[in-house]
C-alpha atoms as a PDB file:
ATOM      1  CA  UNK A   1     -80.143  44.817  84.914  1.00  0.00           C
ATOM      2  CA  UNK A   2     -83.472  46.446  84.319  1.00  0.00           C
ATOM      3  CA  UNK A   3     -86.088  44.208  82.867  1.00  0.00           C
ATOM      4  CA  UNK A   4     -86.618  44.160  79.006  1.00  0.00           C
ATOM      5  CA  UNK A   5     -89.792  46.342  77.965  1.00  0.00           C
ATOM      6  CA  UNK A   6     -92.885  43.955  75.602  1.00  0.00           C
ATOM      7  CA  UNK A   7     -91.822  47.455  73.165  1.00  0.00           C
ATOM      8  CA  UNK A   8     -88.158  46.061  72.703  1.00  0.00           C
ATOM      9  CA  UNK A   9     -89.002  44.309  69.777  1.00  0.00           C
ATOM     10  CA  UNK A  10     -91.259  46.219  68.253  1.00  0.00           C
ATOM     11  CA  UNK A  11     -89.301  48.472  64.528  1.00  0.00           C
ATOM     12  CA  UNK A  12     -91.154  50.700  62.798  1.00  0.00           C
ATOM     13  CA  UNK A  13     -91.993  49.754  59.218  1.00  0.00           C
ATOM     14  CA  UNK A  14     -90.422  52.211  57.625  1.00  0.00           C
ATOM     15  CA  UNK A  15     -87.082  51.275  59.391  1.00  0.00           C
ATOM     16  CA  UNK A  16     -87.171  47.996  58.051  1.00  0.00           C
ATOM     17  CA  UNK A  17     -85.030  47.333  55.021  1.00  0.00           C
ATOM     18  CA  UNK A  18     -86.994  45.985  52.303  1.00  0.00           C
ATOM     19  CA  UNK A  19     -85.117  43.325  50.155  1.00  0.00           C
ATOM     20  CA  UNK A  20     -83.538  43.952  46.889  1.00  0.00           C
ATOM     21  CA  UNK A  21     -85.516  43.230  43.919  1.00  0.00           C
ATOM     22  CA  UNK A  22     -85.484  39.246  41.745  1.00  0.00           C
ATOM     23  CA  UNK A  23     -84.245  40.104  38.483  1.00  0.00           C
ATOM     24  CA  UNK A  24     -83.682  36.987  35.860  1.00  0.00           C
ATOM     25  CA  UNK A  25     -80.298  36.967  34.685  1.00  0.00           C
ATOM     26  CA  UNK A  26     -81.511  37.397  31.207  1.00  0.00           C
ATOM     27  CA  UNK A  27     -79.368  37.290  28.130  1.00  0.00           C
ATOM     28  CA  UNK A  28     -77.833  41.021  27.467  1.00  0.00           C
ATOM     29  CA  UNK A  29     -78.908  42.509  30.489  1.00  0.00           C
ATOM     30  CA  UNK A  30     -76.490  44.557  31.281  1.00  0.00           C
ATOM     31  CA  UNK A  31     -75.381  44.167  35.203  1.00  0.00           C
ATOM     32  CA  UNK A  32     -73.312  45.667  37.335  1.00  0.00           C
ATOM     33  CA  UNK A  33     -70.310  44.591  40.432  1.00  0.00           C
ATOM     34  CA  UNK A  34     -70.293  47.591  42.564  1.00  0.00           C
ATOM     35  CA  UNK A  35     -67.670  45.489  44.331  1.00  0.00           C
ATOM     36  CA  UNK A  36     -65.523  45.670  41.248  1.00  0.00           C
ATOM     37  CA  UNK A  37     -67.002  48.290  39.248  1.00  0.00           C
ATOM     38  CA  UNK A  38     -67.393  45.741  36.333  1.00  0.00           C
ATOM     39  CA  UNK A  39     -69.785  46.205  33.825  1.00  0.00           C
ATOM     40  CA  UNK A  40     -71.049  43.814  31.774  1.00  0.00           C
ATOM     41  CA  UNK A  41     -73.730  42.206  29.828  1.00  0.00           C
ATOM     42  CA  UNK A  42     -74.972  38.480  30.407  1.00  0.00           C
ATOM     43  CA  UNK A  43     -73.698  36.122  28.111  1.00  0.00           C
ATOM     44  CA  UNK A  44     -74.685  32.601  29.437  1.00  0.00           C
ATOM     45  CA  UNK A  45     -75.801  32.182  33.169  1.00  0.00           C
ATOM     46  CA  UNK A  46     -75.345  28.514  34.403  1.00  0.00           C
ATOM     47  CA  UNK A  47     -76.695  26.851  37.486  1.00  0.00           C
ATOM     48  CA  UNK A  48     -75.368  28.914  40.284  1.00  0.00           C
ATOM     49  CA  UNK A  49     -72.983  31.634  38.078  1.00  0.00           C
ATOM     50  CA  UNK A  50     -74.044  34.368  35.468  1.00  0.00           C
ATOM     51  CA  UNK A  51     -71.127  35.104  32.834  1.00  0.00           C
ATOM     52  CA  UNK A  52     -70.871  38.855  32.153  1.00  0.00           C
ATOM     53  CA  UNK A  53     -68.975  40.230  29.433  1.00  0.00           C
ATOM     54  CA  UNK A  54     -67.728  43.974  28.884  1.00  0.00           C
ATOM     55  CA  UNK A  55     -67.610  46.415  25.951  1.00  0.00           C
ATOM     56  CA  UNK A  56     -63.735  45.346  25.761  1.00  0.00           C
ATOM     57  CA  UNK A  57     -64.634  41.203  25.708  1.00  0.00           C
ATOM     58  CA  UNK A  58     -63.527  40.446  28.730  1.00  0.00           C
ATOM     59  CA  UNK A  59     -65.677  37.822  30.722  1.00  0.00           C
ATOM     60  CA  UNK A  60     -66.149  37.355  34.075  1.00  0.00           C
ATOM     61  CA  UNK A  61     -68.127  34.751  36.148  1.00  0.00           C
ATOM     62  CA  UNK A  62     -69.869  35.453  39.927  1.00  0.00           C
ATOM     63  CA  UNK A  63     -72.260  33.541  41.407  1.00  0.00           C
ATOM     64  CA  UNK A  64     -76.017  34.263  41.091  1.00  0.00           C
ATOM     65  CA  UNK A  65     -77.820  36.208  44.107  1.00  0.00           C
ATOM     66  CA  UNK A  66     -77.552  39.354  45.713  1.00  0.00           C
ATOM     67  CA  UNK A  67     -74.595  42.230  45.355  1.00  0.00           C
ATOM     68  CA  UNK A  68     -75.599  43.881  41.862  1.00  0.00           C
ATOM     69  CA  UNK A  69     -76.673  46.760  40.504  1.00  0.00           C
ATOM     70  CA  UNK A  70     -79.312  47.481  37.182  1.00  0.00           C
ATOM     71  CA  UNK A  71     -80.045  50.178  35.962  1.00  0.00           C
ATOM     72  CA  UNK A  72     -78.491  52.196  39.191  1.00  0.00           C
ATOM     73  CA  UNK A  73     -80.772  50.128  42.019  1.00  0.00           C
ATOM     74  CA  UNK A  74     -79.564  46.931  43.473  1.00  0.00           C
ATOM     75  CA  UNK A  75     -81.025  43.986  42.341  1.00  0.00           C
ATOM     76  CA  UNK A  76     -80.552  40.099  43.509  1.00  0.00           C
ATOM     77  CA  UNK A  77     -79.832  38.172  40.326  1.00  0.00           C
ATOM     78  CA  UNK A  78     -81.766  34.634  39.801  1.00  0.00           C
ATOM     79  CA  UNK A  79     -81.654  31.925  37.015  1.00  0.00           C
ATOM     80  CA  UNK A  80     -83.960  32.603  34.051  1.00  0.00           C
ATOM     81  CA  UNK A  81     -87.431  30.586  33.742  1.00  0.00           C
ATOM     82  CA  UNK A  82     -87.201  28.194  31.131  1.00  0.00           C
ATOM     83  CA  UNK A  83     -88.986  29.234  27.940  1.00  0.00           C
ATOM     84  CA  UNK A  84     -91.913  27.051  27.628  1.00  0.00           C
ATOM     85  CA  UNK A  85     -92.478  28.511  24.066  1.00  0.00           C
ATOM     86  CA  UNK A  86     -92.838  25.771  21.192  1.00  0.00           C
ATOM     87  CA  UNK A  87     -92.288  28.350  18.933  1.00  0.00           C
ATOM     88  CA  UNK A  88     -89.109  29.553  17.308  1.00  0.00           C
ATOM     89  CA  UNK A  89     -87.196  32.302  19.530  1.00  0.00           C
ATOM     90  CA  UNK A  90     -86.215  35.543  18.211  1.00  0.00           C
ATOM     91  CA  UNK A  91     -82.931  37.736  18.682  1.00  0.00           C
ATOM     92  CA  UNK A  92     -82.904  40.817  20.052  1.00  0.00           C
ATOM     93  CA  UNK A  93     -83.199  42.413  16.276  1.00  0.00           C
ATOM     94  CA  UNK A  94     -86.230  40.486  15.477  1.00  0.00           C
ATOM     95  CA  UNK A  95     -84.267  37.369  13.681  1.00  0.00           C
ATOM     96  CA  UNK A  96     -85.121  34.074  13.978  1.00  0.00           C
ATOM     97  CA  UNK A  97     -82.797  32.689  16.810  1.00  0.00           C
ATOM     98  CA  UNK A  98     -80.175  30.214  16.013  1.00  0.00           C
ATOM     99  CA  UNK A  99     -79.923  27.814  19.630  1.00  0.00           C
ATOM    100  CA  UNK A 100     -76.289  26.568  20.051  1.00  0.00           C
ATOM    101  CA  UNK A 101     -75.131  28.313  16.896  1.00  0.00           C
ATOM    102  CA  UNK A 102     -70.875  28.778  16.963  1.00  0.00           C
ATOM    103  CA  UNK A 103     -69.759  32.269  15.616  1.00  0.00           C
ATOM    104  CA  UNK A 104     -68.909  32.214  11.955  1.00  0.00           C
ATOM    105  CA  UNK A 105     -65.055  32.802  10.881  1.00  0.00           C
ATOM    106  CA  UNK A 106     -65.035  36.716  10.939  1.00  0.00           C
ATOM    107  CA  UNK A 107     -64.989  37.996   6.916  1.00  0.00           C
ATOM    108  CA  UNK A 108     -62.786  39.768   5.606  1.00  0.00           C
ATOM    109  CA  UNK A 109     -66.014  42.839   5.253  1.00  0.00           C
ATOM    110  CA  UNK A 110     -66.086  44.957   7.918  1.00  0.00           C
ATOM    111  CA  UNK A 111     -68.930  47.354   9.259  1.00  0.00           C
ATOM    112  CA  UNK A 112     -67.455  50.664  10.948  1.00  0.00           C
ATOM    113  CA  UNK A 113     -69.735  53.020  12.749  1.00  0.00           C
ATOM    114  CA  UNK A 114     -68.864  56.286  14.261  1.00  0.00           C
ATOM    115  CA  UNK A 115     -68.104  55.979  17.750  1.00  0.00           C
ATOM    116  CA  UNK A 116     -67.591  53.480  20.809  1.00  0.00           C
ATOM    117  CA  UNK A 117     -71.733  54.133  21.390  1.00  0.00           C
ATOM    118  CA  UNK A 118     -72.870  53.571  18.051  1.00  0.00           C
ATOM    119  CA  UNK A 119     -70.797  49.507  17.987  1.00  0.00           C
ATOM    120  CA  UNK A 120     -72.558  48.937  21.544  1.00  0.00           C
ATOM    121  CA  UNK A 121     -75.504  49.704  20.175  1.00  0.00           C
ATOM    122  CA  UNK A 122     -75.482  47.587  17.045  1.00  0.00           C
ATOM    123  CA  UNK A 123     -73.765  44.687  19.068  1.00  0.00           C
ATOM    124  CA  UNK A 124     -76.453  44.379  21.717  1.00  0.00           C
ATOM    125  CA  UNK A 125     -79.314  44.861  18.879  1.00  0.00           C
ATOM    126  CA  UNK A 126     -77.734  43.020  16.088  1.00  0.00           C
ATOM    127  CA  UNK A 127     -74.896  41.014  17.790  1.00  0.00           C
ATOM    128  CA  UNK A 128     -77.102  37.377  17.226  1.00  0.00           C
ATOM    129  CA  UNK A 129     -77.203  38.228  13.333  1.00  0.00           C
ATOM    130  CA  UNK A 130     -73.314  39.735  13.320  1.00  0.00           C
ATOM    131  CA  UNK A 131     -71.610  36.545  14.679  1.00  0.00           C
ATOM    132  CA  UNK A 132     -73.620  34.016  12.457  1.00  0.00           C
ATOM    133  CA  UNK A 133     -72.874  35.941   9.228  1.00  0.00           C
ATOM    134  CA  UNK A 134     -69.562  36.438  10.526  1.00  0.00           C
ATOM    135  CA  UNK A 135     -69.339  40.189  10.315  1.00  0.00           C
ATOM    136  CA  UNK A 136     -67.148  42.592  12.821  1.00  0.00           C
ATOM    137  CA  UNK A 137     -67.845  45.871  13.762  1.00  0.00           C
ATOM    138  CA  UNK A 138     -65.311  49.076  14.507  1.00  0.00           C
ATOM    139  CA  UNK A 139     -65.881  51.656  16.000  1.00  0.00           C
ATOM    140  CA  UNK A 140     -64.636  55.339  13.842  1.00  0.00           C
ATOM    141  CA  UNK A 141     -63.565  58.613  15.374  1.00  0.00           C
ATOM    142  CA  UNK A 142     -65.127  61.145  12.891  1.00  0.00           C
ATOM    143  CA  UNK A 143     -65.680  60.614   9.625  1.00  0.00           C
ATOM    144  CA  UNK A 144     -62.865  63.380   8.244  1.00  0.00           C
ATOM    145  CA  UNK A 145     -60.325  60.272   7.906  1.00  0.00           C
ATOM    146  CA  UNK A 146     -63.036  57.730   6.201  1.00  0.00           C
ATOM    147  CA  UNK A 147     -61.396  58.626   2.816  1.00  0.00           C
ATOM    148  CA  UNK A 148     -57.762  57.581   3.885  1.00  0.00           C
ATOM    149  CA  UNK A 149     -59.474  54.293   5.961  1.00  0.00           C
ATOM    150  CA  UNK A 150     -61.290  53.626   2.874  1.00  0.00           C
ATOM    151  CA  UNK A 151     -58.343  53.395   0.378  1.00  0.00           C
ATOM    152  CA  UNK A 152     -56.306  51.549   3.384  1.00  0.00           C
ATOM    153  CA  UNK A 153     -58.663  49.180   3.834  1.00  0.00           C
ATOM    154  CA  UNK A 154     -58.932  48.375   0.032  1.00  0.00           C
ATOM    155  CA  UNK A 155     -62.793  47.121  -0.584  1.00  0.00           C
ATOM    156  CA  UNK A 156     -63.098  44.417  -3.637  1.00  0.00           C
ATOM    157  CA  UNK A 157     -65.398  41.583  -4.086  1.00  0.00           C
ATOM    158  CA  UNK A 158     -65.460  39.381  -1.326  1.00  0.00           C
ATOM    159  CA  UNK A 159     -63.996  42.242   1.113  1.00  0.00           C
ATOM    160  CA  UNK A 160     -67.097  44.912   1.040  1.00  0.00           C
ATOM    161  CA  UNK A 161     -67.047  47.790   3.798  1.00  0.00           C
ATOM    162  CA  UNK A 162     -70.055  49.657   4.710  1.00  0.00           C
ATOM    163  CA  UNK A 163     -69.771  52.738   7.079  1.00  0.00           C
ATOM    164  CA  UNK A 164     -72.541  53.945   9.346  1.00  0.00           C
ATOM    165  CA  UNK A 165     -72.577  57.584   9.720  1.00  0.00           C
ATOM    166  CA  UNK A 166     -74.602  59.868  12.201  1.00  0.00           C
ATOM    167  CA  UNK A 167     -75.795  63.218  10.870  1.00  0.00           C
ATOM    168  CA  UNK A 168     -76.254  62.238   7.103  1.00  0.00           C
ATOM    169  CA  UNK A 169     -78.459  64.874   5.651  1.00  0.00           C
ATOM    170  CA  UNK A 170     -78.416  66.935   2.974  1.00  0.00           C
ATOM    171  CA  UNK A 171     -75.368  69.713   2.615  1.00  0.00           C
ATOM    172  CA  UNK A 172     -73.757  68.081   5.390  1.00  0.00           C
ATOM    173  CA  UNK A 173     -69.900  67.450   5.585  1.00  0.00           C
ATOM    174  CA  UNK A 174     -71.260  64.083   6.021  1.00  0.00           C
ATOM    175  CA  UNK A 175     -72.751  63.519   3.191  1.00  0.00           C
ATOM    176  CA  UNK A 176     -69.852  64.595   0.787  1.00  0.00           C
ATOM    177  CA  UNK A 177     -67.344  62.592   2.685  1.00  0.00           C
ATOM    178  CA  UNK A 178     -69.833  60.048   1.903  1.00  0.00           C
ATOM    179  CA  UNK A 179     -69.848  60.791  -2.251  1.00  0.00           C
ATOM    180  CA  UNK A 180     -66.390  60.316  -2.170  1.00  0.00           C
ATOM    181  CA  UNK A 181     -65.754  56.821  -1.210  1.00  0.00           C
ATOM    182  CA  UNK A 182     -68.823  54.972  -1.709  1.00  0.00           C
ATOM    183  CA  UNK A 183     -68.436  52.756  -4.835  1.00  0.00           C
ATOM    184  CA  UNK A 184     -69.014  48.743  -6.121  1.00  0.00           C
ATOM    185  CA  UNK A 185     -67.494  47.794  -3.384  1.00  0.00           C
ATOM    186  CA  UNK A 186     -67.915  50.529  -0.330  1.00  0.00           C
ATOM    187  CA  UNK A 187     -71.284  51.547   1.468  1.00  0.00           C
ATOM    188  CA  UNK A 188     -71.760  54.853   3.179  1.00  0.00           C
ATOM    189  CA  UNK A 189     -75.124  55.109   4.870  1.00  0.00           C
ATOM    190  CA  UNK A 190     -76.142  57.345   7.648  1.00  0.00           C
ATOM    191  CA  UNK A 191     -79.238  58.358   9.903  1.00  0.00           C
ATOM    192  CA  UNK A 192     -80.348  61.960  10.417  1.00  0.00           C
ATOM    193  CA  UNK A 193     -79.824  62.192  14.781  1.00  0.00           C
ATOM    194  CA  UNK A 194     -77.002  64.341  15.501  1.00  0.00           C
ATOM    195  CA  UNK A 195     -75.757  61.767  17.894  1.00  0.00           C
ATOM    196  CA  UNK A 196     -76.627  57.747  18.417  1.00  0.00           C
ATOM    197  CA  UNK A 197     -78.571  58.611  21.542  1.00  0.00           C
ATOM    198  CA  UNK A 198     -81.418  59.989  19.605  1.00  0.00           C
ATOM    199  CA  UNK A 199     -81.544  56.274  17.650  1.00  0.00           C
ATOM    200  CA  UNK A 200     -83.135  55.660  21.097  1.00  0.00           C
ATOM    201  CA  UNK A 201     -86.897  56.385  21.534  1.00  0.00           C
ATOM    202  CA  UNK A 202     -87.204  58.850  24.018  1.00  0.00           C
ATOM    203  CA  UNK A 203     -90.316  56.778  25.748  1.00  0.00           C
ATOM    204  CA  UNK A 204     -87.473  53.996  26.383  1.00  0.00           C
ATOM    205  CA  UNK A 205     -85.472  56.329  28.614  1.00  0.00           C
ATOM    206  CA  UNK A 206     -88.438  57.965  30.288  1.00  0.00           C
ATOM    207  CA  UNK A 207     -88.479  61.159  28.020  1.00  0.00           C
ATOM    208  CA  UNK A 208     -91.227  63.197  26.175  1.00  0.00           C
ATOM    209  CA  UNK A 209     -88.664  63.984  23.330  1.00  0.00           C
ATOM    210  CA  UNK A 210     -84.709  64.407  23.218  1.00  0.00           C
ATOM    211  CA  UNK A 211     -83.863  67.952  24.132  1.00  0.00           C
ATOM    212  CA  UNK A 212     -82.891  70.791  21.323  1.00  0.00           C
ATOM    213  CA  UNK A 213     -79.682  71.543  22.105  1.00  0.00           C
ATOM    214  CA  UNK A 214     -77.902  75.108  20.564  1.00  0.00           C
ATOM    215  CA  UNK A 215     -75.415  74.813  17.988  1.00  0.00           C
ATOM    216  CA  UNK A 216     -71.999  74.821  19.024  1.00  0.00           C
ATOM    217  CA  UNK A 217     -73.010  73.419  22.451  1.00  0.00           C
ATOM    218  CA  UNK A 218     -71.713  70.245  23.505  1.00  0.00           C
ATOM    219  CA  UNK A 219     -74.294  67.967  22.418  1.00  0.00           C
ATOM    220  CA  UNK A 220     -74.205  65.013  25.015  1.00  0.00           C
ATOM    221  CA  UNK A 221     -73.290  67.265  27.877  1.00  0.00           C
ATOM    222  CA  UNK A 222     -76.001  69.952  27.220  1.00  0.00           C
ATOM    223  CA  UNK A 223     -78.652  66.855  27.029  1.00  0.00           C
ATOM    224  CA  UNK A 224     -77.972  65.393  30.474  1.00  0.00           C
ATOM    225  CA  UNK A 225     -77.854  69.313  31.971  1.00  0.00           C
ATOM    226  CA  UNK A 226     -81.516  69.552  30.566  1.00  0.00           C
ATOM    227  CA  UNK A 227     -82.850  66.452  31.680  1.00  0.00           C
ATOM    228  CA  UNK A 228     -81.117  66.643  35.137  1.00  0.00           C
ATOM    229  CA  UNK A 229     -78.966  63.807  34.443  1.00  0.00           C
ATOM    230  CA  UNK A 230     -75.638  62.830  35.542  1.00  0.00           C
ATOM    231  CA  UNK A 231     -72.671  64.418  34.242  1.00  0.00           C
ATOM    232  CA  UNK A 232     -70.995  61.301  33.066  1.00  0.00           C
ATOM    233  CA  UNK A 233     -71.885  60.641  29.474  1.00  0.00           C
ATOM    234  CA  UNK A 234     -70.221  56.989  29.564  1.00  0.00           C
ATOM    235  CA  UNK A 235     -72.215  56.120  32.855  1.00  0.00           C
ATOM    236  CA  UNK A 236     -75.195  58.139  31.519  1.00  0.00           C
ATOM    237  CA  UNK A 237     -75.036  55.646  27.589  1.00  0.00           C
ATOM    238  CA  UNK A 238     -74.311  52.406  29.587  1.00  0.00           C
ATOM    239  CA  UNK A 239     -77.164  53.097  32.417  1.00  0.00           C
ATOM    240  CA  UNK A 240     -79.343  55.182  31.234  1.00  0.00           C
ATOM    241  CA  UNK A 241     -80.050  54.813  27.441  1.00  0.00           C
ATOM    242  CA  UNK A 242     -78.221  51.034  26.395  1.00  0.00           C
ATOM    243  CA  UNK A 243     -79.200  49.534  29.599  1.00  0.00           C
ATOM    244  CA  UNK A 244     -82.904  50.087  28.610  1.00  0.00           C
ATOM    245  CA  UNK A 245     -82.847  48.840  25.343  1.00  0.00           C
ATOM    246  CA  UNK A 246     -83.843  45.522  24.408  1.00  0.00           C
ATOM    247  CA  UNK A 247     -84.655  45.099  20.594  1.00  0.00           C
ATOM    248  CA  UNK A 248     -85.104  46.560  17.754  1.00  0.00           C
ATOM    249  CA  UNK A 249     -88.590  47.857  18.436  1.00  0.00           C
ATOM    250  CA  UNK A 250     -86.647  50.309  21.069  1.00  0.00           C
ATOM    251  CA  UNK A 251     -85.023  51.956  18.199  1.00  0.00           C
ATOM    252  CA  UNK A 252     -86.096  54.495  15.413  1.00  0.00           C
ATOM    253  CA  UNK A 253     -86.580  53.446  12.134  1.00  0.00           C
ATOM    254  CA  UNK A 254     -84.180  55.385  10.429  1.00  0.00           C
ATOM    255  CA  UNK A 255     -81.288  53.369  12.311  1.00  0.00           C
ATOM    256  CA  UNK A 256     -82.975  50.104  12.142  1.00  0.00           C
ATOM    257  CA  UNK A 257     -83.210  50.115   7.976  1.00  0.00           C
ATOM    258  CA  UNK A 258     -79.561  51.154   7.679  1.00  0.00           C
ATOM    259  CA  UNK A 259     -77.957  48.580   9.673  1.00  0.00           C
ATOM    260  CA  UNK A 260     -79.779  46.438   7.926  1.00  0.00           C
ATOM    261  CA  UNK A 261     -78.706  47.543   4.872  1.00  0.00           C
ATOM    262  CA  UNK A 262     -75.340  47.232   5.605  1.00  0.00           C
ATOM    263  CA  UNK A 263     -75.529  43.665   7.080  1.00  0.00           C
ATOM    264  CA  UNK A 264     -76.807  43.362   3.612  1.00  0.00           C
ATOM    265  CA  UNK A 265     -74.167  44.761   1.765  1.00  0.00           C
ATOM    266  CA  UNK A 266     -71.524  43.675   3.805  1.00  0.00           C
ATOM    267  CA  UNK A 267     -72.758  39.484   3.409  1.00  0.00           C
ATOM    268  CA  UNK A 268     -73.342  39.867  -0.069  1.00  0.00           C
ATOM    269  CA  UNK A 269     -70.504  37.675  -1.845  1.00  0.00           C
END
């Protein structure tokens, strides 16, 4: 056997692997199991296991370290630091939050929004505020039913509904969908974006502006083909755009005041 060469050991740096990068398991980050394909955000993360819970509810517990994914690199995941702040901590909207606080008994209000997007989006913003007033939020498809949900649903004093709707301007089909069923008792309020993705400042995602897509053009898909993106719009919202929001401040205005609004509305006995 010839003898080993002193060069045997030697690997070129750019052959060696680097490791994958700490990340605190942070409340709301949303993580990824490429084992699994799960898809979750962080909901508690204990000594050795962060909790992750999907758009559907489900939770599921692994233990903290390497194996995930954020934001489409893989990361190790590591206990928070301790917040050394004295004082008081604030929720993801901006709210003062409420350490330890149980969830309210759901009312019998509801918010609806338009679209399985638009509820993320409020949940991981608002979600703090929603489960300490006690307020759920569903998710519409369209807004051409509202007046049939609306009379189903019934609104009276002590059971108030308020509707977010995207694309509320002037002339729209929107807006007179709107006139109709807004009353005492029933709240229809809307932001001008064309889609909940443009609630999103575009320097959060990376972008100069959101792209002017054509009338008549699929709205979502014709984005992603002009920023080079994926062609997956649920992997493009949950990686891509949610993934990279934190709070409120991440948000335009004109979404931030309505939801607000209808929190309002909605808690108002």
């Amino acid at each position: 056997m010839p003898p080993r060469s002193q060069y045997d050991n030697l690997v070129h740096p750019r052959t060696v692997k680097k490791p994958p990068v700490q990340v605190e398991a942070e409340k709301d980050l949303v993580v990824e199991d490429p084992s699994s394909g799960f898809v979750g955000a962080v909901v508690r993360c204990e000594k050795d296991v962060v909790h992750l819970e999907d758009r559907f509810g489900r939770v599921r517990g692994y233990p903290l370290g390497p194996g995930f994914w954020v934001e489409g690199r893989p990361v190790t995941l590591v206990r928070p630091k301790q917040n050394t702040l004295s004082g008081p901590q604030r929720s993801a909207s901006g709210s003062t939050y409420v350490v330890g606080a149980r969830a309210r008994v759901a009312r019998e209000g509801r918010i609806y929004v338009e679209g399985k997007h638009d509820a993320e989006l409020v949940e991981k913003v608002w979600g703090h505020d929603l489960r300490i007033e006690g307020v759920v939020v569903e998710p519409l498809h369209g807004v051409d039913d509202l007046p049939g949900i609306v009379r189903e649903f019934r609104p009276s004093s002590g059971r108030r509904l308020g509707v977010l709707v995207d694309h509320l301007v002037t002339g729209s089909k929107e807006t007179r969908i709107a006139a109709q069923v807004t009353g005492s008792h029933a709240l229809v309020v809307g932001h001008p974006f064309i889609d909940i993705w443009q609630a999103v400042k575009p320097s959060v995602v990376g972008i100069k502006a959101w792209p002017t897509v054509p009338k008549g053009e699929d709205w979502k898909g014709g984005v992603c083909r002009r920023l080079g993106w994926e062609d997956d719009t649920g992997y493009v919202w949950a990686q891509r755009i949610l993934a990279r929001v934190k709070t409120w401040t991440d948000l335009e205005p004109q979404l931030i005041g309505r939801v607000e609004e209808l929190i309002d509305f909605v808690t108002t006995d």
